[in-house]
PDB file of N, CA and C in Angstrom:
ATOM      1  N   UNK A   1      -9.840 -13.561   5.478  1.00  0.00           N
ATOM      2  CA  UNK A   1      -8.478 -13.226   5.119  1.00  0.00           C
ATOM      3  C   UNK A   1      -7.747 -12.735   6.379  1.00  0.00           C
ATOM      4  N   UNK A   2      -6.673 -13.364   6.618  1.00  0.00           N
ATOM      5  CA  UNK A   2      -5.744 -12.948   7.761  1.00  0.00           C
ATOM      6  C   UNK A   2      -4.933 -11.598   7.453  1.00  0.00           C
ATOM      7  N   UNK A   3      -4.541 -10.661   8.829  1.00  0.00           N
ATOM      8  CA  UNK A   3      -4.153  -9.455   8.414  1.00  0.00           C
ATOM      9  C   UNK A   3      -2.795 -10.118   7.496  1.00  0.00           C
ATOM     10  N   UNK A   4      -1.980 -10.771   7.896  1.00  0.00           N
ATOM     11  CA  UNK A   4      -0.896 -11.221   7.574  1.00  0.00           C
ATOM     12  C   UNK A   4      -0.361 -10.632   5.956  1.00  0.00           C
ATOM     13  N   UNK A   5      -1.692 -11.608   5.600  1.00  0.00           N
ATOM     14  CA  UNK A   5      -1.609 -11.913   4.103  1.00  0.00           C
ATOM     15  C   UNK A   5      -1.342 -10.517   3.507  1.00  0.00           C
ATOM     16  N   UNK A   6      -2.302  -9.720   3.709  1.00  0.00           N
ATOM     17  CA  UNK A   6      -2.120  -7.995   2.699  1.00  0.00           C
ATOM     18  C   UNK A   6      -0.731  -7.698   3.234  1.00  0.00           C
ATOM     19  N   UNK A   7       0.068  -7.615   4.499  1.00  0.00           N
ATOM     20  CA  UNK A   7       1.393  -7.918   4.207  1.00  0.00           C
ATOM     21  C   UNK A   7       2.266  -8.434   3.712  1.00  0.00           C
ATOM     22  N   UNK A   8       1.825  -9.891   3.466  1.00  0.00           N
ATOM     23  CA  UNK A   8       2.830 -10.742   2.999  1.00  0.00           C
ATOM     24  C   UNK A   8       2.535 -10.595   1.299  1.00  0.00           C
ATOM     25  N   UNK A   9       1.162 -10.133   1.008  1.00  0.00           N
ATOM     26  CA  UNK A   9       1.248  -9.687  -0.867  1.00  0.00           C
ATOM     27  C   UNK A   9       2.227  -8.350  -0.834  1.00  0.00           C
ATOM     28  N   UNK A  10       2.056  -7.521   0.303  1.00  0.00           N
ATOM     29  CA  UNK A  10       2.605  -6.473  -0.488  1.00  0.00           C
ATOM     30  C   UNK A  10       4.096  -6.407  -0.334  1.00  0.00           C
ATOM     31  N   UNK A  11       4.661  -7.428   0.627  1.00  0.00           N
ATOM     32  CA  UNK A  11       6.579  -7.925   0.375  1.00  0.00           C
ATOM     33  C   UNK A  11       6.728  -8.782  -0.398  1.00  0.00           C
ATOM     34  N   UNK A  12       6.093  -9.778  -1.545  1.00  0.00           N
ATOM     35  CA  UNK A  12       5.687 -10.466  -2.525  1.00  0.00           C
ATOM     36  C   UNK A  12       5.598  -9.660  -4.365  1.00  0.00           C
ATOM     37  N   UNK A  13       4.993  -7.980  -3.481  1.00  0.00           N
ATOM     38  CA  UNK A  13       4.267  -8.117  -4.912  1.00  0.00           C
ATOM     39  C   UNK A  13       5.719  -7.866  -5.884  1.00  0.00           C
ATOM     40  N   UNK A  14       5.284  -7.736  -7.338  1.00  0.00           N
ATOM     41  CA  UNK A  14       6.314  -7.671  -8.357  1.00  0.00           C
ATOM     42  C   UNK A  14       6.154  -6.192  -8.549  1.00  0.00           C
ATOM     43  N   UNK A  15       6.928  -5.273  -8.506  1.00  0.00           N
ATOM     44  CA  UNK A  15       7.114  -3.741  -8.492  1.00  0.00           C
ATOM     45  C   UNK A  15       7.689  -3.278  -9.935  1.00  0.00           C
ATOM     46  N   UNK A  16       8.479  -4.502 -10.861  1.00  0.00           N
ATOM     47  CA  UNK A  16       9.012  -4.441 -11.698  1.00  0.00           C
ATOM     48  C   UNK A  16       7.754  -4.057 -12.659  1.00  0.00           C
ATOM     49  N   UNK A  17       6.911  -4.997 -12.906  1.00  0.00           N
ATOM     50  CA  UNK A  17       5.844  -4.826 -13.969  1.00  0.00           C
ATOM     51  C   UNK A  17       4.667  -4.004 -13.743  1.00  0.00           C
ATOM     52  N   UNK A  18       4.589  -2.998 -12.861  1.00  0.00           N
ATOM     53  CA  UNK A  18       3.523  -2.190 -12.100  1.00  0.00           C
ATOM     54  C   UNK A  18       3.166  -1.448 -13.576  1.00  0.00           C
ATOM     55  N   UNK A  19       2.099  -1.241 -13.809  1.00  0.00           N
ATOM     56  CA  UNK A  19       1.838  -0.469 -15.229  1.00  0.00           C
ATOM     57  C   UNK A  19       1.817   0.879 -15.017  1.00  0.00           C
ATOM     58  N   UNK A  20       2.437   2.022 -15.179  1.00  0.00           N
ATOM     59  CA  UNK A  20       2.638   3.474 -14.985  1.00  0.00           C
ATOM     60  C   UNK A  20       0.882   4.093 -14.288  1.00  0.00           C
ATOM     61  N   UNK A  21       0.077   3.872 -14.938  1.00  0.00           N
ATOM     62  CA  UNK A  21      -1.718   3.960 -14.582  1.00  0.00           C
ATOM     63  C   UNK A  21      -1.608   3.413 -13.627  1.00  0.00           C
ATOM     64  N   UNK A  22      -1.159   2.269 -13.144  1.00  0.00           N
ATOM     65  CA  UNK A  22      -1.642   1.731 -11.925  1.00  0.00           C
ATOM     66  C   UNK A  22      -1.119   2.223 -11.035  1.00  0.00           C
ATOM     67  N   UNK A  23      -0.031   2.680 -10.975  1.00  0.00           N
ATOM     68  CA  UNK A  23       1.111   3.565 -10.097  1.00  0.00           C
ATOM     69  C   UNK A  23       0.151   4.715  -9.663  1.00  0.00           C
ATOM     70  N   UNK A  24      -0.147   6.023 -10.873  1.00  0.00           N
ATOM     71  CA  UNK A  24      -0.174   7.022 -10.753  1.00  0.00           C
ATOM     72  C   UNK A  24      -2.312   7.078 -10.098  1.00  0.00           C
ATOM     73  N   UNK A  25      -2.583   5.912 -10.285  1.00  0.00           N
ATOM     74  CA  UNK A  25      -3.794   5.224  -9.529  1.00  0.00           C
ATOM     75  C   UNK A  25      -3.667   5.557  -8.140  1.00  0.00           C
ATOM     76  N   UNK A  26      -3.070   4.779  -7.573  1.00  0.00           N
ATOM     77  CA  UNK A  26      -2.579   4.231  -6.239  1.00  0.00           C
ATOM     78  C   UNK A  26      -2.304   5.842  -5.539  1.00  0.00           C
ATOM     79  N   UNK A  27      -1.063   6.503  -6.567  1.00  0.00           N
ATOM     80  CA  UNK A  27      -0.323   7.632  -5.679  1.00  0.00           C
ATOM     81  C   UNK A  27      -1.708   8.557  -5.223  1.00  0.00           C
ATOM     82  N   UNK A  28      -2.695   8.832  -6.541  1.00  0.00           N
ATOM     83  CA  UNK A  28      -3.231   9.606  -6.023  1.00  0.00           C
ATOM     84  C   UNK A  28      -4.362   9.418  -4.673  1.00  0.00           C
ATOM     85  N   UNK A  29      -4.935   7.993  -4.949  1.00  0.00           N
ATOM     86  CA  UNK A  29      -5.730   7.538  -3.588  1.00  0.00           C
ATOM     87  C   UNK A  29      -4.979   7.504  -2.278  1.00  0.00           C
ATOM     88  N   UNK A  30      -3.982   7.571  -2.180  1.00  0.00           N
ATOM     89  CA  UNK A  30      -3.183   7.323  -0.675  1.00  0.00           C
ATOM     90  C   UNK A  30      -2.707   9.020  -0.474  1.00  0.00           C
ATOM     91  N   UNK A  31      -2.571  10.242  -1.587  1.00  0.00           N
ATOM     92  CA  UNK A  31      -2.311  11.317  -1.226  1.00  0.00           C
ATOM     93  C   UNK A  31      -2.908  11.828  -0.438  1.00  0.00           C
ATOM     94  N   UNK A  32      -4.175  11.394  -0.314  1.00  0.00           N
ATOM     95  CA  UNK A  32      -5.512  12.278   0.949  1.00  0.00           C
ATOM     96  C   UNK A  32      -5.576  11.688   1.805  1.00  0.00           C
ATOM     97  N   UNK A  33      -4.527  10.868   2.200  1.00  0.00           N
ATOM     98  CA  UNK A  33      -4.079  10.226   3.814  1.00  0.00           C
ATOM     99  C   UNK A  33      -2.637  10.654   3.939  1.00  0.00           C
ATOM    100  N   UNK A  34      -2.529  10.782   5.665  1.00  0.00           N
ATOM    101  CA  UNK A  34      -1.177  10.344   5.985  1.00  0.00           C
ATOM    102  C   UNK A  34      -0.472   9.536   6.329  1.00  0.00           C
ATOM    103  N   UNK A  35       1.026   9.039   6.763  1.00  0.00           N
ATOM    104  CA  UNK A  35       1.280   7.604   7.491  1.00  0.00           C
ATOM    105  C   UNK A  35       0.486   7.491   8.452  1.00  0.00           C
ATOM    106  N   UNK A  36       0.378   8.269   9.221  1.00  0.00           N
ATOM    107  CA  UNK A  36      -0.148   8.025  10.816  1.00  0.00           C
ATOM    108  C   UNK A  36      -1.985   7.815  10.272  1.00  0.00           C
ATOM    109  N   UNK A  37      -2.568   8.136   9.722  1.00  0.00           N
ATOM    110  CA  UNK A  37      -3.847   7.954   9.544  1.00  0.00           C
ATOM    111  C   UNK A  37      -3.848   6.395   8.836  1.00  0.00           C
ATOM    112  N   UNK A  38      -3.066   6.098   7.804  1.00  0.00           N
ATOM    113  CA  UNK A  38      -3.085   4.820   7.116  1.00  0.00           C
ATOM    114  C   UNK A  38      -2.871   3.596   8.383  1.00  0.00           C
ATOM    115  N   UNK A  39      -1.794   4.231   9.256  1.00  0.00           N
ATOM    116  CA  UNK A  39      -1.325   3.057  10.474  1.00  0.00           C
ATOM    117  C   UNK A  39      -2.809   3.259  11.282  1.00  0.00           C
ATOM    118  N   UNK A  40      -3.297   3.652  11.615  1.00  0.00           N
ATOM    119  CA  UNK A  40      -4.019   4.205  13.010  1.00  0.00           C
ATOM    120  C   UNK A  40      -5.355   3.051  12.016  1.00  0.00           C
ATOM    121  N   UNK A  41      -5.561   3.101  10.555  1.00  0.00           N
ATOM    122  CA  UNK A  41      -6.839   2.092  10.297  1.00  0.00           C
ATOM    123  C   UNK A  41      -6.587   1.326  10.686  1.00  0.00           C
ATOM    124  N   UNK A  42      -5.353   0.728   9.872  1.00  0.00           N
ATOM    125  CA  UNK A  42      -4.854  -1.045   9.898  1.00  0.00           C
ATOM    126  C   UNK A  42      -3.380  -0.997   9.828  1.00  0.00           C
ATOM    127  N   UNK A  43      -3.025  -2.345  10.663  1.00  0.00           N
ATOM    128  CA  UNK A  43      -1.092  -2.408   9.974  1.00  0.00           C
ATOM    129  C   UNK A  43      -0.882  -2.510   8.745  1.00  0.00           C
ATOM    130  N   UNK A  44      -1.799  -3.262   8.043  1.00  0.00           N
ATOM    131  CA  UNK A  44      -1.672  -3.678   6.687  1.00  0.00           C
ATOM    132  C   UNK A  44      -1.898  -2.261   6.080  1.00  0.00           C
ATOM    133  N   UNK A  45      -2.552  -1.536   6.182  1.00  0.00           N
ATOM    134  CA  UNK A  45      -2.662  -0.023   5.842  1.00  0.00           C
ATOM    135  C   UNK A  45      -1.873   0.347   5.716  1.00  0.00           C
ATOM    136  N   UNK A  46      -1.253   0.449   6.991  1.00  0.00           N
ATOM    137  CA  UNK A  46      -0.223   1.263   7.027  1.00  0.00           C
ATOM    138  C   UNK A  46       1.218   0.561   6.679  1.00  0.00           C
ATOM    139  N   UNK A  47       1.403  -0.518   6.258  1.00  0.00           N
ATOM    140  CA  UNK A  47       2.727  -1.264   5.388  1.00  0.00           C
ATOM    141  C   UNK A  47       2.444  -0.908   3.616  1.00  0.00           C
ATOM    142  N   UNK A  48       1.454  -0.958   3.772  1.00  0.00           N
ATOM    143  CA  UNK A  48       0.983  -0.746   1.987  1.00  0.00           C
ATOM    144  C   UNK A  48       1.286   0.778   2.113  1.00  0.00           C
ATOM    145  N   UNK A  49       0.745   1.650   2.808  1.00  0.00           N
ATOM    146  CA  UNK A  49       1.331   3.225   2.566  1.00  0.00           C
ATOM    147  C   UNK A  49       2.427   3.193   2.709  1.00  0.00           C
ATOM    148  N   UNK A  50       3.333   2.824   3.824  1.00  0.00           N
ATOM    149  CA  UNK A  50       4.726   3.106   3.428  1.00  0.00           C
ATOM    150  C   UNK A  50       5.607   2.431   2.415  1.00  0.00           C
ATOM    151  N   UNK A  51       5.245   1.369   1.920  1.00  0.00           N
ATOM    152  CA  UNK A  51       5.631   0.923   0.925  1.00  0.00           C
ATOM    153  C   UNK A  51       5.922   1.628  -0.480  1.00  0.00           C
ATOM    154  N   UNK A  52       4.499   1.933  -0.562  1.00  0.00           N
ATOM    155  CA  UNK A  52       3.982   2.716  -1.662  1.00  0.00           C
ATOM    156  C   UNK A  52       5.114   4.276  -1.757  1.00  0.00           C
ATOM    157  N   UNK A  53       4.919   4.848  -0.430  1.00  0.00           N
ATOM    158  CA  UNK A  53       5.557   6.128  -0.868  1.00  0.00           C
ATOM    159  C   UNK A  53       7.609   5.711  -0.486  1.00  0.00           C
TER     160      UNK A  53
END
């Protein structure tokens, strides 16, 4: 899988139909990081964290 792609799903994905659980999923796994720690893994990391918040 190219880094690309986990970028290009997450300017793709549909935000409209996100199921409230899956949301409150997500918020809490990315709370015990910061931007700079999410960027510093991966870009794609760190586009999906800032996205997210």
């Amino acid at each position: 899988m190219r880094k690309e792609s986990v970028i290009r799903r997450v300017m793709t994905f549909d935000t409209v139909n996100v199921k409230p659980a899956v949301q409150q999923k997500v918020e809490g796994m990315l709370d015990k990081y910061s931007e700079f720690e999410s960027r510093a893994a991966s870009a794609g990391a760190g586009t999906f964290y800032w996205w997210v918040s």
